[in-house]
C-alpha atoms as a PDB file:
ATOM      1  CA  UNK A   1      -1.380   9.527  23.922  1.00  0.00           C
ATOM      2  CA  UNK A   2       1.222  12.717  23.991  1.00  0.00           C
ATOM      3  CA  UNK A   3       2.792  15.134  22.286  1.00  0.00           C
ATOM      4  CA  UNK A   4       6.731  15.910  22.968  1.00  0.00           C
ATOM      5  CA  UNK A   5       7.096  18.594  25.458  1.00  0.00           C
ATOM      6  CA  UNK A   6      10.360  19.806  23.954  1.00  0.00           C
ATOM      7  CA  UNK A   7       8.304  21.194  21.208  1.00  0.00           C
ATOM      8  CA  UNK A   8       6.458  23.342  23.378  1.00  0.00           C
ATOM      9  CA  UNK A   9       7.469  27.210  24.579  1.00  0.00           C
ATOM     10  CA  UNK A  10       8.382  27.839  28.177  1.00  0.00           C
ATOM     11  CA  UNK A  11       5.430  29.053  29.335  1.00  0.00           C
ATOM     12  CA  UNK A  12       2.830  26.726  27.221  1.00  0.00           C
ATOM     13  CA  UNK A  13       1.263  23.974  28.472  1.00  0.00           C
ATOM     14  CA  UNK A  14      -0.827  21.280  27.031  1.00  0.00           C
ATOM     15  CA  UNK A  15      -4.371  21.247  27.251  1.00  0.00           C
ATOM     16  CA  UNK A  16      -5.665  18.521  25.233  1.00  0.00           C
ATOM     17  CA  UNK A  17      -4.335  15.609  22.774  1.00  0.00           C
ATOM     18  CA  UNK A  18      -6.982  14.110  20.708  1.00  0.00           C
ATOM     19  CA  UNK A  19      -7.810  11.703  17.762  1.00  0.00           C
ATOM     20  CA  UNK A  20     -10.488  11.491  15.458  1.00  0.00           C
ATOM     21  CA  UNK A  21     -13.510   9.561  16.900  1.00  0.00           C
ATOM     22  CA  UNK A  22     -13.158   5.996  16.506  1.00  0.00           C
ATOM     23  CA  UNK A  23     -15.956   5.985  14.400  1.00  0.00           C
ATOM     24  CA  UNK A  24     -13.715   6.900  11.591  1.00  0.00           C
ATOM     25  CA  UNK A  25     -12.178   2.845  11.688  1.00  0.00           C
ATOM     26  CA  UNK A  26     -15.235   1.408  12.445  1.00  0.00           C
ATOM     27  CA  UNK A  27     -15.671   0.249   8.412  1.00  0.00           C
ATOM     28  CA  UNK A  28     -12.087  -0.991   8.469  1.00  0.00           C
ATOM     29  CA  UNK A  29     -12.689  -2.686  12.102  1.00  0.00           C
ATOM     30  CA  UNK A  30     -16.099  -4.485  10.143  1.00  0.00           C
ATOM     31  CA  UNK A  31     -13.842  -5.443   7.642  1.00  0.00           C
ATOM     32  CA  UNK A  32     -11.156  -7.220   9.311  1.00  0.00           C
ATOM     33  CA  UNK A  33     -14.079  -9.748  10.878  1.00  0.00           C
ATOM     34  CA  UNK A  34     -15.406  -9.883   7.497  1.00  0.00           C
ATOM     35  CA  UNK A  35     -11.729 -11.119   6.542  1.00  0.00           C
ATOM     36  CA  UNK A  36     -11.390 -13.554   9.496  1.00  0.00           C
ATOM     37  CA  UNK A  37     -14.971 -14.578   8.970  1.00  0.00           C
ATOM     38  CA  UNK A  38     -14.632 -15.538   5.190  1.00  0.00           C
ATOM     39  CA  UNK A  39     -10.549 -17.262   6.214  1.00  0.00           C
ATOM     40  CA  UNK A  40     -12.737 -19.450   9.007  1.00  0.00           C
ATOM     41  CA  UNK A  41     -15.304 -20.635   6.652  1.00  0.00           C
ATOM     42  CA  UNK A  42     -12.454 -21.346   4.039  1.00  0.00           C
ATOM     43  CA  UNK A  43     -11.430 -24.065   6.625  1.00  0.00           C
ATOM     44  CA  UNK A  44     -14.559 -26.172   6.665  1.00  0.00           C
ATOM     45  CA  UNK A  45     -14.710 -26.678   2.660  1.00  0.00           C
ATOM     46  CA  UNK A  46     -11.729 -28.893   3.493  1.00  0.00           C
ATOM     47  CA  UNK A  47      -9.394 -27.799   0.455  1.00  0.00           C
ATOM     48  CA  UNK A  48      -5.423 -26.524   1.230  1.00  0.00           C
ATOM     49  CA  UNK A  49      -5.900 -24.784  -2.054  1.00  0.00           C
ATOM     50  CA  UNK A  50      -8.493 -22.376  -1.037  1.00  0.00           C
ATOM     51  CA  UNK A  51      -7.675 -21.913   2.318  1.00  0.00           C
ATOM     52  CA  UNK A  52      -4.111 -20.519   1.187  1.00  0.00           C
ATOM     53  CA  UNK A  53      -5.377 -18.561  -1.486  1.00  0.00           C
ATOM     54  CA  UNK A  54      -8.498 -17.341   0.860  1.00  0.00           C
ATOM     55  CA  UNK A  55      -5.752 -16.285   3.562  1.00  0.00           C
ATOM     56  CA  UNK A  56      -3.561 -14.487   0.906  1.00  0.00           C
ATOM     57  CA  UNK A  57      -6.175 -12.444  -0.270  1.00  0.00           C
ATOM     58  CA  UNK A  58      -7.298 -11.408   3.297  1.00  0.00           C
ATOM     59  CA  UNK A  59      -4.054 -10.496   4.536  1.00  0.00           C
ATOM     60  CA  UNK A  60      -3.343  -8.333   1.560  1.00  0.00           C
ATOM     61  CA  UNK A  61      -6.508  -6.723   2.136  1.00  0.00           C
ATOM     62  CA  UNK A  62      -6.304  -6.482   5.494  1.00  0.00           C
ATOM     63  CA  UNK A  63      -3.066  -4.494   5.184  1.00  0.00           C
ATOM     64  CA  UNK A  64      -4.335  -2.031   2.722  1.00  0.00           C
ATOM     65  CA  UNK A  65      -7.762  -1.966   4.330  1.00  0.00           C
ATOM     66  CA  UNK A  66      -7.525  -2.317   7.866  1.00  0.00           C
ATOM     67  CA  UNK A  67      -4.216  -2.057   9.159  1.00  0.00           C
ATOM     68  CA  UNK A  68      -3.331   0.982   6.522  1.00  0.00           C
ATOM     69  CA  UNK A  69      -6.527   3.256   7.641  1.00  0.00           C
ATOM     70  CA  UNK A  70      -5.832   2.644  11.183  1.00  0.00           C
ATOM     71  CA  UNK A  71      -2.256   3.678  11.090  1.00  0.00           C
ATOM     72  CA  UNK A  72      -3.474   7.090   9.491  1.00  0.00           C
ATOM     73  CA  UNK A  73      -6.554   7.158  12.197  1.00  0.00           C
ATOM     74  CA  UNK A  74      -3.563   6.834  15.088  1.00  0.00           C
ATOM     75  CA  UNK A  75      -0.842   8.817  13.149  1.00  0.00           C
ATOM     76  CA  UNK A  76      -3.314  12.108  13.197  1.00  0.00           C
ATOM     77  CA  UNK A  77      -3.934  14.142  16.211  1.00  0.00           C
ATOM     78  CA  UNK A  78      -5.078  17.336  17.558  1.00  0.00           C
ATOM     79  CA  UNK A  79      -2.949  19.623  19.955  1.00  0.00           C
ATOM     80  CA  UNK A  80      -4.731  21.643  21.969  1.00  0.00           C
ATOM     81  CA  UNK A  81      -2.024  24.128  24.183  1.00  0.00           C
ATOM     82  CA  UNK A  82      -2.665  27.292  26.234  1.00  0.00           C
ATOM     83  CA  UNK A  83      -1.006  28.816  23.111  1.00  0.00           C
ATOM     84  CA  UNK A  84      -1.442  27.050  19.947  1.00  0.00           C
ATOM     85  CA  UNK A  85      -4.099  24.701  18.215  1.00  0.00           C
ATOM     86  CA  UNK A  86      -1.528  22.048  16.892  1.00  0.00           C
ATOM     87  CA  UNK A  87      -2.719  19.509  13.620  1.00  0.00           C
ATOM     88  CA  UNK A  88       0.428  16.504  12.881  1.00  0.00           C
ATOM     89  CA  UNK A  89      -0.575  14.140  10.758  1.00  0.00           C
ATOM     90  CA  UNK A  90       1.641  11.488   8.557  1.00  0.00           C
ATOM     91  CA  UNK A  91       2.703   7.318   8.562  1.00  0.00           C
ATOM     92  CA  UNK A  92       5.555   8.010   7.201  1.00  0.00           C
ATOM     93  CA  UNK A  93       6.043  11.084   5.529  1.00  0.00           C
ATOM     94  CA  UNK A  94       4.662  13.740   8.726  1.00  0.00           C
ATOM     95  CA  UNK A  95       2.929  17.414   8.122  1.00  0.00           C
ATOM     96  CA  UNK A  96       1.758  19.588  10.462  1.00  0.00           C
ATOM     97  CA  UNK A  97       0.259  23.018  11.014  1.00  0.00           C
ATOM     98  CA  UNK A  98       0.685  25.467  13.903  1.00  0.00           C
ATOM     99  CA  UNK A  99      -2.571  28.101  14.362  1.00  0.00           C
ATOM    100  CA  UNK A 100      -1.876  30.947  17.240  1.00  0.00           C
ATOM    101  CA  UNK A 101      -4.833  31.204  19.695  1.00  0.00           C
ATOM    102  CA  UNK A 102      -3.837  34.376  19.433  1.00  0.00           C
ATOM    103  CA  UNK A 103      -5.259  34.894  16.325  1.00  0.00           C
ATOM    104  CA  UNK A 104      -8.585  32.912  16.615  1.00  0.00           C
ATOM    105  CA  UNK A 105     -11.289  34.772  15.339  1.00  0.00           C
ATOM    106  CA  UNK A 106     -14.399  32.675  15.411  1.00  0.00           C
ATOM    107  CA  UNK A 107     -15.278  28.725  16.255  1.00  0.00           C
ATOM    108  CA  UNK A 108     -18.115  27.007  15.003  1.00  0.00           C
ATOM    109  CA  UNK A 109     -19.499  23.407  14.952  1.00  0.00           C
ATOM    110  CA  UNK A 110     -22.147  21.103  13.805  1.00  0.00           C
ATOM    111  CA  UNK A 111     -22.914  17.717  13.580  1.00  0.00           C
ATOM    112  CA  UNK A 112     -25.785  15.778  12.474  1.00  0.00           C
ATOM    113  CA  UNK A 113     -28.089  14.017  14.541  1.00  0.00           C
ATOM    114  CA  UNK A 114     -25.872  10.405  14.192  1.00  0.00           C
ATOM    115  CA  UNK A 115     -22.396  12.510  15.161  1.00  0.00           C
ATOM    116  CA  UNK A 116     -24.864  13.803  18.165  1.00  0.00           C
ATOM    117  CA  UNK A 117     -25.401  10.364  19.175  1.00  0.00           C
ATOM    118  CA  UNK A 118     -21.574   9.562  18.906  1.00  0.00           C
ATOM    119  CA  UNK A 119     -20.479  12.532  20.439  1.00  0.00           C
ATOM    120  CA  UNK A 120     -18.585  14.130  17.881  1.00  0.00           C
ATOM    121  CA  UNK A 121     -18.848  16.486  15.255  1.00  0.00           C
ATOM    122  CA  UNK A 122     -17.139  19.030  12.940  1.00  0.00           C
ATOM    123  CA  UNK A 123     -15.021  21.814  14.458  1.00  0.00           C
ATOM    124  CA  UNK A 124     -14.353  25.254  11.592  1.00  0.00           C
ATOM    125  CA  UNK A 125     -11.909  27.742  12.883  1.00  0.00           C
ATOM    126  CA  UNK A 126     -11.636  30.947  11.503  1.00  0.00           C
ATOM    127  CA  UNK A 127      -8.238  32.596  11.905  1.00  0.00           C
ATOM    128  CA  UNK A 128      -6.986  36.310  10.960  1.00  0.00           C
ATOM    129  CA  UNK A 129      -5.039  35.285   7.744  1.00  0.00           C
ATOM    130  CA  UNK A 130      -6.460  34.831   4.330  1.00  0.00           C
ATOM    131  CA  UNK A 131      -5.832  31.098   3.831  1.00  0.00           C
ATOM    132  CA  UNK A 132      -9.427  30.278   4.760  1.00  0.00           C
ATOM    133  CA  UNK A 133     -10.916  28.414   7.978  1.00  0.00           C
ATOM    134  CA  UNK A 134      -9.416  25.243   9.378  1.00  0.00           C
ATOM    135  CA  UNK A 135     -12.199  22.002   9.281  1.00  0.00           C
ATOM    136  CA  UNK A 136     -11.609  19.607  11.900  1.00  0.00           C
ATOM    137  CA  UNK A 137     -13.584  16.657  11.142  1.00  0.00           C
ATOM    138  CA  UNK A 138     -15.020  14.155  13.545  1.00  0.00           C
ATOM    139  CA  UNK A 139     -13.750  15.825  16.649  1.00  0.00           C
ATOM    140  CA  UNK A 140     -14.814  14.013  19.920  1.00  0.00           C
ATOM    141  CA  UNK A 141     -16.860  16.296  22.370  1.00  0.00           C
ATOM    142  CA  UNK A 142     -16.845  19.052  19.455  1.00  0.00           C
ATOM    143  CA  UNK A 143     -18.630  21.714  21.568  1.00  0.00           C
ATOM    144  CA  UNK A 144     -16.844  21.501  24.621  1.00  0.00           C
ATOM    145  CA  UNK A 145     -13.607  21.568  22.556  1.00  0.00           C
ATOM    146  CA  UNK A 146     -15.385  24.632  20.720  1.00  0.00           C
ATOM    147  CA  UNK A 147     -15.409  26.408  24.500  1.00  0.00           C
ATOM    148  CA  UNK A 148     -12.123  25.531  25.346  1.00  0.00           C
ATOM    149  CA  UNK A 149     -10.710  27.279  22.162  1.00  0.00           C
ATOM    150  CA  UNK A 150     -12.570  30.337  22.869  1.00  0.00           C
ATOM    151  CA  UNK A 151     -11.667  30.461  26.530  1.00  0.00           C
ATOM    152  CA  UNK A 152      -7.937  29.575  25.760  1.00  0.00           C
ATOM    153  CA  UNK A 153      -8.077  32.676  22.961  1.00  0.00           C
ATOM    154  CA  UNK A 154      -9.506  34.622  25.601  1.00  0.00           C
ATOM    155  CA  UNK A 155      -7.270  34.666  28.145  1.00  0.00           C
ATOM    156  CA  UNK A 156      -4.191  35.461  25.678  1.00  0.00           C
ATOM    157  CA  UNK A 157      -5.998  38.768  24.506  1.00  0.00           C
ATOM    158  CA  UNK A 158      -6.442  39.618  27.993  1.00  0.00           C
ATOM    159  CA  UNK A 159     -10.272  39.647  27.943  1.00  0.00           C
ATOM    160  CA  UNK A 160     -10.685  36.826  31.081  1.00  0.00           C
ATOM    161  CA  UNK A 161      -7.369  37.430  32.456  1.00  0.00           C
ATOM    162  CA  UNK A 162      -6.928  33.731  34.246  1.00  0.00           C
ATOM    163  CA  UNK A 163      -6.537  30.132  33.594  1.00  0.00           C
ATOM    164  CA  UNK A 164      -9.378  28.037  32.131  1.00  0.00           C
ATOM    165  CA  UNK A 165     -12.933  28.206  33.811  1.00  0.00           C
ATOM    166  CA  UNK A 166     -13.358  25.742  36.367  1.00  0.00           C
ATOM    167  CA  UNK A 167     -16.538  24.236  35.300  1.00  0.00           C
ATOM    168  CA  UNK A 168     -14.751  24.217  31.892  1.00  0.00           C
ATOM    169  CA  UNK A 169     -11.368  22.257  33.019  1.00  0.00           C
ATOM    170  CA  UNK A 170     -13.131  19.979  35.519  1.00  0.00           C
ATOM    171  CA  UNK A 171     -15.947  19.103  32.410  1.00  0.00           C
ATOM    172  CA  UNK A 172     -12.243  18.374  29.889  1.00  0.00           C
ATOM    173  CA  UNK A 173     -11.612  16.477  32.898  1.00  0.00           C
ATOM    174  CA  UNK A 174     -14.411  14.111  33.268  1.00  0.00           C
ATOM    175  CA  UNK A 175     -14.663  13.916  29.461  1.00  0.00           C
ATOM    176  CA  UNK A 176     -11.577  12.911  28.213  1.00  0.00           C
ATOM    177  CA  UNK A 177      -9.743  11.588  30.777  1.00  0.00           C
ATOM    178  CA  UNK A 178      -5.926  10.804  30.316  1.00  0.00           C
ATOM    179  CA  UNK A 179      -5.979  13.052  26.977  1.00  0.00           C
ATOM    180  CA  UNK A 180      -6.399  16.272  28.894  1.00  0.00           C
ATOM    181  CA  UNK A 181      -3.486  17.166  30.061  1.00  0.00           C
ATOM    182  CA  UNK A 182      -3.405  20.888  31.619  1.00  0.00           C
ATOM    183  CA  UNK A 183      -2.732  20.974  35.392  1.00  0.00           C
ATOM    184  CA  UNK A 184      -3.090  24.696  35.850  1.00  0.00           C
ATOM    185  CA  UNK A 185      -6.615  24.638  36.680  1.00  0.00           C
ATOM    186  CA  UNK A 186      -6.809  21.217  38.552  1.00  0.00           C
ATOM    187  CA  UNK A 187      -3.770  21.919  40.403  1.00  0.00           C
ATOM    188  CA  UNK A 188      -5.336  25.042  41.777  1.00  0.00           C
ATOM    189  CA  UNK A 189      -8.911  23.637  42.728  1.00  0.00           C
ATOM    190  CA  UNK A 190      -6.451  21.163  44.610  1.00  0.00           C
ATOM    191  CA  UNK A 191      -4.468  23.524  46.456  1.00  0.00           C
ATOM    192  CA  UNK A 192      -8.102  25.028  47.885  1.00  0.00           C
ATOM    193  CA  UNK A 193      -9.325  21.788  48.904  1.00  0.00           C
ATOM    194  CA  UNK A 194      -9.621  22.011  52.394  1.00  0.00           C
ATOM    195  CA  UNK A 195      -7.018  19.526  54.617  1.00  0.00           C
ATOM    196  CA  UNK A 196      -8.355  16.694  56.163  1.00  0.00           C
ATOM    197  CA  UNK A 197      -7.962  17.302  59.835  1.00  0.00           C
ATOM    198  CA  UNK A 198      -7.122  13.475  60.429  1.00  0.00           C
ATOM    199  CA  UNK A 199      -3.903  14.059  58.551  1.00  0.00           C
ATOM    200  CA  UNK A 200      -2.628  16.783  61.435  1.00  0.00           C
ATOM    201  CA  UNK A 201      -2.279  14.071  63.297  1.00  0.00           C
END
């Protein structure tokens, strides 16, 4: 998963790339089995007839039910930069909408106790204009997202004054794996990593 660099300012990096939690295909995911399960039974009553007609009918609902929710599900993500929170979302016809960490006045969550269970949750994000807060649905690892945000908005307005906490970027890390994608932290922890002496000789 990515997000073009060229789109991004000289001195902003990426942080994190996300999706919705896959919980948000699981119905469609049922339903394609459902499809395959009633096409396979379809077989052993033996009749060309209703197998063809059985098949047509799944694959048309396949493609409006399965394949056409999924292709929304993997068309939508969430930037996360050292700059910007980032929504793009679209098939076909793409939208998108820039926020400034800048201007990130509050960032609240909640989930209930099955989104617990999941891992996910909603994220709100309150902003200095007028046109209302932003609701992130079904964010994966909603409160350490939540941090990030607040840490990232932080350091712009000067009030940390450094890259993302440690404990922070090394728990992104662990968490999301090949989605986070800021080096500024983790490059730094490496560079004070002492040397192996076996490799001086």
């Amino acid at each position: 998963m990515g997000f073009p660099p060229q789109l991004l300012a000289d001195d902003e990096e990426l942080v994190l790339v996300l999706r919705r939690h896959v919980k948000v295909i699981a119905w469609p995911i049922l339903l394609l089995v459902l499809i395959l399960a009633l096409i396979g039974a379809s077989f052993l009553l033996d009749q060309t007839l209703v197998t063809l007609v059985a098949a047509g009918v799944g694959l048309v609902a396949a493609l409006r039910w399965v394949l056409w929710p999924v292709l929304v599900w993997w068309n939508e993500i969430y930037v996360l930069t050292t700059k910007r929170l980032i929504l793009r979302r679209g098939v076909f016809n793409r939208s998108g909408h820039d926020m400034p960490l800048s201007r990130l006045n509050e960032v609240s969550f909640e989930h209930s106790l099955f989104e617990r269970m999941l891992g996910c949750g909603t994220l709100k994000v309150e902003n200095a204009s007028d046109g209302g807060p932003l609701l992130l649905t079904d964010i994966p690892k909603v409160e350490l997202v939540q941090r990030s945000l607040y840490e990232l908005a932080d350091d712009l307005r000067g009030v940390r004054g450094g890259p993302l906490d440690e404990s922070v970027a090394r728990n992104l890390d662990e968490a999301f794996g090949d989605e986070y994608q800021y080096r500024g932290t983790r490059d730094a922890a490496a560079s004070d990593t002492p040397e192996d002496p076996r490799r001086r000789r």
